[in-house]
PDB file of N, CA and C in Angstrom:
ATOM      1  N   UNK A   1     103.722 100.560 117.951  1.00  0.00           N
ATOM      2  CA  UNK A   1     102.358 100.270 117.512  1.00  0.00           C
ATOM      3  C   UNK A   1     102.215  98.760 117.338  1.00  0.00           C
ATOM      4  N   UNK A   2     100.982  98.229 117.628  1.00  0.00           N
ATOM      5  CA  UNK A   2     101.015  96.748 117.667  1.00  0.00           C
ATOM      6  C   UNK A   2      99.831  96.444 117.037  1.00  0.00           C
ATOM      7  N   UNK A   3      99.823  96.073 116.026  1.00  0.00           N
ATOM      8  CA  UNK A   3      99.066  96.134 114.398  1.00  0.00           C
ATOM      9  C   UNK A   3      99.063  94.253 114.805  1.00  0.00           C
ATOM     10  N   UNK A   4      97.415  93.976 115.012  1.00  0.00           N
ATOM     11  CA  UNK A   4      96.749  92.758 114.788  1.00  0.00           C
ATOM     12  C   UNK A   4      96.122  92.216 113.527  1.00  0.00           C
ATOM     13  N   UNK A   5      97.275  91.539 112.451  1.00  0.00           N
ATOM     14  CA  UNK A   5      96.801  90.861 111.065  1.00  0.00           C
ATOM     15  C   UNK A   5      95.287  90.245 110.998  1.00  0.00           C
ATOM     16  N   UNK A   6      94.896  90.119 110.188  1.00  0.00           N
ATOM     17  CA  UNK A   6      93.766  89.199 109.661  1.00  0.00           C
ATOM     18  C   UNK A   6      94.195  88.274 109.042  1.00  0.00           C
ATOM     19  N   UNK A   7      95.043  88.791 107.897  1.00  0.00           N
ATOM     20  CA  UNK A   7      95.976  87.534 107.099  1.00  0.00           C
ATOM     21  C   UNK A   7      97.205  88.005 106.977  1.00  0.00           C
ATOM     22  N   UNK A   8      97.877  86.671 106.869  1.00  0.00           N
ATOM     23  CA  UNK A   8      99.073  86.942 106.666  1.00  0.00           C
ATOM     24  C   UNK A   8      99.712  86.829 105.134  1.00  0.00           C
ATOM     25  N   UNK A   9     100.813  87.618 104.255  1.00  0.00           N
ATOM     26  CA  UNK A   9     101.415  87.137 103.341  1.00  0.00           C
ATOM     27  C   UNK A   9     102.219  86.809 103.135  1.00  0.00           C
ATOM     28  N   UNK A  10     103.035  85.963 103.164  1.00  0.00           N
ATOM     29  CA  UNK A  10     104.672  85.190 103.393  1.00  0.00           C
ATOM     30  C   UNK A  10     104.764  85.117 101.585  1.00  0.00           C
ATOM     31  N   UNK A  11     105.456  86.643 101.296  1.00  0.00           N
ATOM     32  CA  UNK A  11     106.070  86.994  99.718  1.00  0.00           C
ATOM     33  C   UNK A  11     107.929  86.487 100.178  1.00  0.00           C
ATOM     34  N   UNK A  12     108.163  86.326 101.224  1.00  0.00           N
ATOM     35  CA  UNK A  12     109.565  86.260 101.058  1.00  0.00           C
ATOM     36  C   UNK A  12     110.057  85.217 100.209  1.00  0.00           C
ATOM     37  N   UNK A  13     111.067  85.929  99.372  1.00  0.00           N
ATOM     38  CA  UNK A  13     111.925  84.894  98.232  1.00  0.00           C
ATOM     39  C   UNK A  13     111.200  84.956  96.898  1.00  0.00           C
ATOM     40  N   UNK A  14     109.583  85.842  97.037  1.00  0.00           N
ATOM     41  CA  UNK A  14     109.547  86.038  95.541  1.00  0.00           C
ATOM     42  C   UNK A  14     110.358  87.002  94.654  1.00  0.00           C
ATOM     43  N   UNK A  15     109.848  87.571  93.281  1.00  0.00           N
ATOM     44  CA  UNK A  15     110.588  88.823  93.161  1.00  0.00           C
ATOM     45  C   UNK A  15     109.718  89.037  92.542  1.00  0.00           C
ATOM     46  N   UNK A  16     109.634  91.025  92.232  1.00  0.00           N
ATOM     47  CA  UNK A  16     108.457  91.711  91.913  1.00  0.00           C
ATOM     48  C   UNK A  16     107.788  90.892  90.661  1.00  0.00           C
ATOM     49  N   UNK A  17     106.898  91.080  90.022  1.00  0.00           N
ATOM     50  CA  UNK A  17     105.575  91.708  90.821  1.00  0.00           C
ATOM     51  C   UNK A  17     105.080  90.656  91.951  1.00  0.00           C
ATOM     52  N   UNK A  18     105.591  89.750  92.019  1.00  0.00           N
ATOM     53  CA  UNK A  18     104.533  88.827  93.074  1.00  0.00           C
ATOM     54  C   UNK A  18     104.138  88.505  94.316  1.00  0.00           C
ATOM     55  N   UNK A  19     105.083  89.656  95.116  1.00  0.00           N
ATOM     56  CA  UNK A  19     104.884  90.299  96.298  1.00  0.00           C
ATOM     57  C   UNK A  19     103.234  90.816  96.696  1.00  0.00           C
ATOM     58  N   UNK A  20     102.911  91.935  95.702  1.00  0.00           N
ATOM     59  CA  UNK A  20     101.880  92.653  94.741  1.00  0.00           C
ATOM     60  C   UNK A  20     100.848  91.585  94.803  1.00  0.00           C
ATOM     61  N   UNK A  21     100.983  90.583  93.897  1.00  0.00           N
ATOM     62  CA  UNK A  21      99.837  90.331  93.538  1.00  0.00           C
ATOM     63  C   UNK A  21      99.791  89.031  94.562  1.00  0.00           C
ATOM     64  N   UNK A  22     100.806  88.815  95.568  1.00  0.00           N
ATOM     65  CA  UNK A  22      99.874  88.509  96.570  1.00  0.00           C
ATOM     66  C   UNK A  22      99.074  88.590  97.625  1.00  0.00           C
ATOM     67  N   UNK A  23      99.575  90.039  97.727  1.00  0.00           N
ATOM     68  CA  UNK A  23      99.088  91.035  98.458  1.00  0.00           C
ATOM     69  C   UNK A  23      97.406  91.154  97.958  1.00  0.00           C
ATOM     70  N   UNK A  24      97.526  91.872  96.261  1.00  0.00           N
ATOM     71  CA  UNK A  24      96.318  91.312  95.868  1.00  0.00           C
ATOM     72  C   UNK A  24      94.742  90.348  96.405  1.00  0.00           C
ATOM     73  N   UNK A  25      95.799  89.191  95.812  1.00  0.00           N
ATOM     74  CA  UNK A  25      94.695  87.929  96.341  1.00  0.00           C
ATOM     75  C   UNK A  25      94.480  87.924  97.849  1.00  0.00           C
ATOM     76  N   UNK A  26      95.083  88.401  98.853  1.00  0.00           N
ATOM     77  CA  UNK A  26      94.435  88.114 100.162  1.00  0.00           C
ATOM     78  C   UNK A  26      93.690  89.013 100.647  1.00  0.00           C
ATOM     79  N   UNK A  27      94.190  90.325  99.736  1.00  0.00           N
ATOM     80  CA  UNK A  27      93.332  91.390 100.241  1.00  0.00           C
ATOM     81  C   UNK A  27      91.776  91.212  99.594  1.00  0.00           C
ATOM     82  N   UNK A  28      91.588  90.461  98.417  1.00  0.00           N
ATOM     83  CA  UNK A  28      90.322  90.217  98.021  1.00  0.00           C
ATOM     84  C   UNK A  28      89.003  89.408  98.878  1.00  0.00           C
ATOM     85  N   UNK A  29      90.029  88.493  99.675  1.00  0.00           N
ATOM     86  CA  UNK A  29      89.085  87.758 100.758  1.00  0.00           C
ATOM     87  C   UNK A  29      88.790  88.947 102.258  1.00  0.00           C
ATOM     88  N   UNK A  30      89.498  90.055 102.009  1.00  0.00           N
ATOM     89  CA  UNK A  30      89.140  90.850 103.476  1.00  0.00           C
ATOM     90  C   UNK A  30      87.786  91.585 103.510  1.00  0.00           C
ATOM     91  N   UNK A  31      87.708  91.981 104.509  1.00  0.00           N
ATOM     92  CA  UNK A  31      86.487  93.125 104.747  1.00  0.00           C
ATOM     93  C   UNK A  31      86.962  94.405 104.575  1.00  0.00           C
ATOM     94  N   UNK A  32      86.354  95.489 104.554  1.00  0.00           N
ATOM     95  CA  UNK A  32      86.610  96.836 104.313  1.00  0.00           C
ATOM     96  C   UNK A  32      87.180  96.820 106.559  1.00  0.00           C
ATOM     97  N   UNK A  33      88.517  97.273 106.104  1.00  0.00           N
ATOM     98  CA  UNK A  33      88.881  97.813 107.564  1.00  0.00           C
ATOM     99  C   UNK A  33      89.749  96.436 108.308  1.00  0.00           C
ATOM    100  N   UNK A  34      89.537  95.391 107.410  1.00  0.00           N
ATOM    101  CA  UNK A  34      90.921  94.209 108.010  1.00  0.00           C
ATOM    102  C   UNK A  34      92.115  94.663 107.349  1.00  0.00           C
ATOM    103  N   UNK A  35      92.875  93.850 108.095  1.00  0.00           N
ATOM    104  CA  UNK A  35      94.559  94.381 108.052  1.00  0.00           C
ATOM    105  C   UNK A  35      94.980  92.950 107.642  1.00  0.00           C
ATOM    106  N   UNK A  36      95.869  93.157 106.536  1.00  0.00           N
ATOM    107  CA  UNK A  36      97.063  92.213 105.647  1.00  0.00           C
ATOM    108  C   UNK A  36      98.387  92.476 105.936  1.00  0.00           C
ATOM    109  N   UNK A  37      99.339  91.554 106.583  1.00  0.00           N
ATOM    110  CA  UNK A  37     100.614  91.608 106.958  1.00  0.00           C
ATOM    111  C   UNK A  37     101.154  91.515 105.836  1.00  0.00           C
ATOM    112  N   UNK A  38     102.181  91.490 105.107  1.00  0.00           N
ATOM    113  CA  UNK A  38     102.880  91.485 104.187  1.00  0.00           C
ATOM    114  C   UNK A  38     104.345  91.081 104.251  1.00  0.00           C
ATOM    115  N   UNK A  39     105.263  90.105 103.783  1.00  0.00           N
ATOM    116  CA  UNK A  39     106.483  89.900 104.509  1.00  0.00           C
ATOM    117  C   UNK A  39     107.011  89.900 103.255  1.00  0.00           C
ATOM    118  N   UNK A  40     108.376  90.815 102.570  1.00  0.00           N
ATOM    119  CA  UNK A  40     109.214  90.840 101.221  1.00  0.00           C
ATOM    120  C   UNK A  40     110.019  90.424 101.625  1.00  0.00           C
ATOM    121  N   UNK A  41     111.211  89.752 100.257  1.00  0.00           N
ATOM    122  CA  UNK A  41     112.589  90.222 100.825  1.00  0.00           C
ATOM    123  C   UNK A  41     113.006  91.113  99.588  1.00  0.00           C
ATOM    124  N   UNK A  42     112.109  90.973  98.571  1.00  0.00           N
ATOM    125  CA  UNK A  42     112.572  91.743  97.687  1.00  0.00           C
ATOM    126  C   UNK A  42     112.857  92.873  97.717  1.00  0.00           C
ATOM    127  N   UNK A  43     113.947  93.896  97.872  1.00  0.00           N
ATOM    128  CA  UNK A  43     113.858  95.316  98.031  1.00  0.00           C
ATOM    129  C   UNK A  43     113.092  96.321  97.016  1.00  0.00           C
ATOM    130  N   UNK A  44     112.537  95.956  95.978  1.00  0.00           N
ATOM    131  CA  UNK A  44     111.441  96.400  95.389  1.00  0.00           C
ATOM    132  C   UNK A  44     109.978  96.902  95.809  1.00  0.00           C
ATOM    133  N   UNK A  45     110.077  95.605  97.002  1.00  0.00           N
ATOM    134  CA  UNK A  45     108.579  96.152  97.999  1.00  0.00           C
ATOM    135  C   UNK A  45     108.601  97.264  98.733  1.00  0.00           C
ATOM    136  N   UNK A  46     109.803  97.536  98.614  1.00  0.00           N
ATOM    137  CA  UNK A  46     109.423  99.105  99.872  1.00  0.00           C
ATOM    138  C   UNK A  46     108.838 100.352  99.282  1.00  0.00           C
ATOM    139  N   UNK A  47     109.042 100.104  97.474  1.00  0.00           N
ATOM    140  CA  UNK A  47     108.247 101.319  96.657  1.00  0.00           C
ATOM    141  C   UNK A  47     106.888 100.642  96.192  1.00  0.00           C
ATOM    142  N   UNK A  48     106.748  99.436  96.063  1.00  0.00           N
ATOM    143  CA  UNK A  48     105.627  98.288  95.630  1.00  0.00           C
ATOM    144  C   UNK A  48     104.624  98.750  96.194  1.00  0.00           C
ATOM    145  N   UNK A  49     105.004  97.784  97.519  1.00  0.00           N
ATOM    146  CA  UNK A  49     103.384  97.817  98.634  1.00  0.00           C
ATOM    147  C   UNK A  49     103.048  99.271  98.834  1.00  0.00           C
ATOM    148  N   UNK A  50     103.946 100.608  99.048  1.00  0.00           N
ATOM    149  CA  UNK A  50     103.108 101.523  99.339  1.00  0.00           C
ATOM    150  C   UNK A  50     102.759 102.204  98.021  1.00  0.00           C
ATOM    151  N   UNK A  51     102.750 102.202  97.026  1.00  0.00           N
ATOM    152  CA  UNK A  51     102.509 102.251  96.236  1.00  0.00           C
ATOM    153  C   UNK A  51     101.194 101.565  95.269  1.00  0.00           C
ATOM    154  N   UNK A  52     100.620 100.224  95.584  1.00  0.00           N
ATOM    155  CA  UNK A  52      99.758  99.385  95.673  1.00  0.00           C
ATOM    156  C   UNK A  52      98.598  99.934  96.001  1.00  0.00           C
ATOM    157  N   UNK A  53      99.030  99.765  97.834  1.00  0.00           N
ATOM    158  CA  UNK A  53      97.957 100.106  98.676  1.00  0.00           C
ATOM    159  C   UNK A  53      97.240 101.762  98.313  1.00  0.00           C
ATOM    160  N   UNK A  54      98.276 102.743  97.994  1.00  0.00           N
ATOM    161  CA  UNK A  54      97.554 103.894  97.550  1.00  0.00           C
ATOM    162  C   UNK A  54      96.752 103.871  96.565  1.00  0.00           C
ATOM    163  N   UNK A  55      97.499 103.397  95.538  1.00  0.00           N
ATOM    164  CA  UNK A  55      96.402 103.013  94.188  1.00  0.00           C
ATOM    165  C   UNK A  55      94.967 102.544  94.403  1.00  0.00           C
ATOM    166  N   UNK A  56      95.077 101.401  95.223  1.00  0.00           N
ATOM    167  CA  UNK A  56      93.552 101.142  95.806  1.00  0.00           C
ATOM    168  C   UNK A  56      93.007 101.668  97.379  1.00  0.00           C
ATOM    169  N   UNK A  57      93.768 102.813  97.415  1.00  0.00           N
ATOM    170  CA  UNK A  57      93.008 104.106  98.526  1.00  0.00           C
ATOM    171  C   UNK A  57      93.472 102.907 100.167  1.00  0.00           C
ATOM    172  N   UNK A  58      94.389 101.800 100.052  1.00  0.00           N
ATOM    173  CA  UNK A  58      93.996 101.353 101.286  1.00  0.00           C
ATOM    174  C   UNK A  58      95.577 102.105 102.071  1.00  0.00           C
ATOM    175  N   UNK A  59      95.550 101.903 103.589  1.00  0.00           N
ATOM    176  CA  UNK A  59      96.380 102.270 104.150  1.00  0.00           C
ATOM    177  C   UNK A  59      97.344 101.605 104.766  1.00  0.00           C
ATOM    178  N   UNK A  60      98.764 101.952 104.656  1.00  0.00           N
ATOM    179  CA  UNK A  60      99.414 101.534 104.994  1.00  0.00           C
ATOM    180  C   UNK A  60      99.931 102.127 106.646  1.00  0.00           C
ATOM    181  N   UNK A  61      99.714 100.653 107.689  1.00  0.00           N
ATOM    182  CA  UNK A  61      99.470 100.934 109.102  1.00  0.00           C
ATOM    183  C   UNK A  61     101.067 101.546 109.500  1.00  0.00           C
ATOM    184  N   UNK A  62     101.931 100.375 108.921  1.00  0.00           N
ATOM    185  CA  UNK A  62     103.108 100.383 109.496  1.00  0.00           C
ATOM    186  C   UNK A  62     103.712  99.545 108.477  1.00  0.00           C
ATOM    187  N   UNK A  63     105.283  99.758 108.753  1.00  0.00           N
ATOM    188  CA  UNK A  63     106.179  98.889 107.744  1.00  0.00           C
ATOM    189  C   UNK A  63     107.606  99.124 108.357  1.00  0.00           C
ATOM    190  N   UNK A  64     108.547  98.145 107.843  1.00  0.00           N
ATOM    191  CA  UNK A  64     109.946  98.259 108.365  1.00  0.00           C
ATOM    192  C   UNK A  64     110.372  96.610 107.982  1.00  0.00           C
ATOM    193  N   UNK A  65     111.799  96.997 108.558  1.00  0.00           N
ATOM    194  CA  UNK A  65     112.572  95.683 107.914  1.00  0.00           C
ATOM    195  C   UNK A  65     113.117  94.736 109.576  1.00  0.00           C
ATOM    196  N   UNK A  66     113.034  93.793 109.576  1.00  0.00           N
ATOM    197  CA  UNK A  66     113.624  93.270 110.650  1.00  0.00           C
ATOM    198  C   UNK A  66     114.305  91.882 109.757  1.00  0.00           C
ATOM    199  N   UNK A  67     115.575  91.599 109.989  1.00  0.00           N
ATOM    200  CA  UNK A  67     116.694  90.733 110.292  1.00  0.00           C
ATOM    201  C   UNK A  67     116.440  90.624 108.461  1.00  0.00           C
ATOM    202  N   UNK A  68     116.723  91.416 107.679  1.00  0.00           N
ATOM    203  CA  UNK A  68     116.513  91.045 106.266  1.00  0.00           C
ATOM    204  C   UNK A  68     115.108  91.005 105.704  1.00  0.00           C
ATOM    205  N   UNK A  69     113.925  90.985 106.350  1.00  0.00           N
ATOM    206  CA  UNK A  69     112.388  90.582 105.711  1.00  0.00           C
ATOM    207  C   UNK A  69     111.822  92.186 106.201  1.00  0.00           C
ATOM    208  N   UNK A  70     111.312  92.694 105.384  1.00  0.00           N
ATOM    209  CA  UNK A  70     110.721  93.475 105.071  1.00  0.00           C
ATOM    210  C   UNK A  70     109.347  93.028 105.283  1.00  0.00           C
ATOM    211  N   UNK A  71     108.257  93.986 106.338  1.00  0.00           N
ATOM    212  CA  UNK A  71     107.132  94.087 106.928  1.00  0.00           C
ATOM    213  C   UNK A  71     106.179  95.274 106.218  1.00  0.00           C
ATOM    214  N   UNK A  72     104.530  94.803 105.947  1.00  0.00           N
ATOM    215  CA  UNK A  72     103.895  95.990 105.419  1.00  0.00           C
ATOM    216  C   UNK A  72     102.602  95.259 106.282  1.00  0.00           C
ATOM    217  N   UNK A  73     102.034  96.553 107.261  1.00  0.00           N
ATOM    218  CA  UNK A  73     100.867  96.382 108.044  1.00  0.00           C
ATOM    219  C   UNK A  73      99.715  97.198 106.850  1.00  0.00           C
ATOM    220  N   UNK A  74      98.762  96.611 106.141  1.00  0.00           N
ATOM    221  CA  UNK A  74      98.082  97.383 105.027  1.00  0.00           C
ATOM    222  C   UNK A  74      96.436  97.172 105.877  1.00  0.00           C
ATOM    223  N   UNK A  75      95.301  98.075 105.815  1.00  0.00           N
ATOM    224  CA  UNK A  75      94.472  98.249 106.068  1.00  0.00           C
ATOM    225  C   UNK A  75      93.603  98.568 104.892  1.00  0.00           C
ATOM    226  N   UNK A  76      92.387  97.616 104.551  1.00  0.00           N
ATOM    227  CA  UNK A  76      91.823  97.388 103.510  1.00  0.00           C
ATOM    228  C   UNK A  76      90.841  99.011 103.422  1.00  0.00           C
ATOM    229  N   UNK A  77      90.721  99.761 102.519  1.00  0.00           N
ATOM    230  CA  UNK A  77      89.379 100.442 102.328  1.00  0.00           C
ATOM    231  C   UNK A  77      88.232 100.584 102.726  1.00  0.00           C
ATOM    232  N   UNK A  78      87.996 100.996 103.084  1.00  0.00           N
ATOM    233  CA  UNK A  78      86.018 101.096 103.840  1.00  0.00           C
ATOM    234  C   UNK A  78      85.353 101.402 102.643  1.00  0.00           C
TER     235      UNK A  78
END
């Protein structure tokens, strides 16, 4: 699947919550139906972001880990 960002979030090297809440702040500048990349290294994000995104009904496109960084494709709410 090849999931086209709107924004990007470069969380790598924080640690929880601030993965979250930067996920947060970028998702506040989107439209209902743009997509937020998300990049952790924290291993906390893999229960975080999908966890997040449900809370505020949005969807999570896709996710996975490549070379240590952890990926979350999130799709804002309509």
């Amino acid at each position: 699947m090849d999931v086209i960002e709107d924004r990007l979030v470069d969380a790598r090297d924080l640690m929880c919550p601030m993965p979250v809440m930067a996920a947060t702040k970028a998702m506040r500048g989107l439209r209902p139906g743009q997509v937020v990349k998300v990049l952790a290294t924290d291993r906390g994000s893999l229960g975080d972001i999908p966890a997040w995104a449900e809370a505020n009904d949005d969807e999570v496109l896709e996710s996975g880990e490549e070379d240590g960084v952890f990926y979350f494709y999130v799709r804002k709410a309509e």
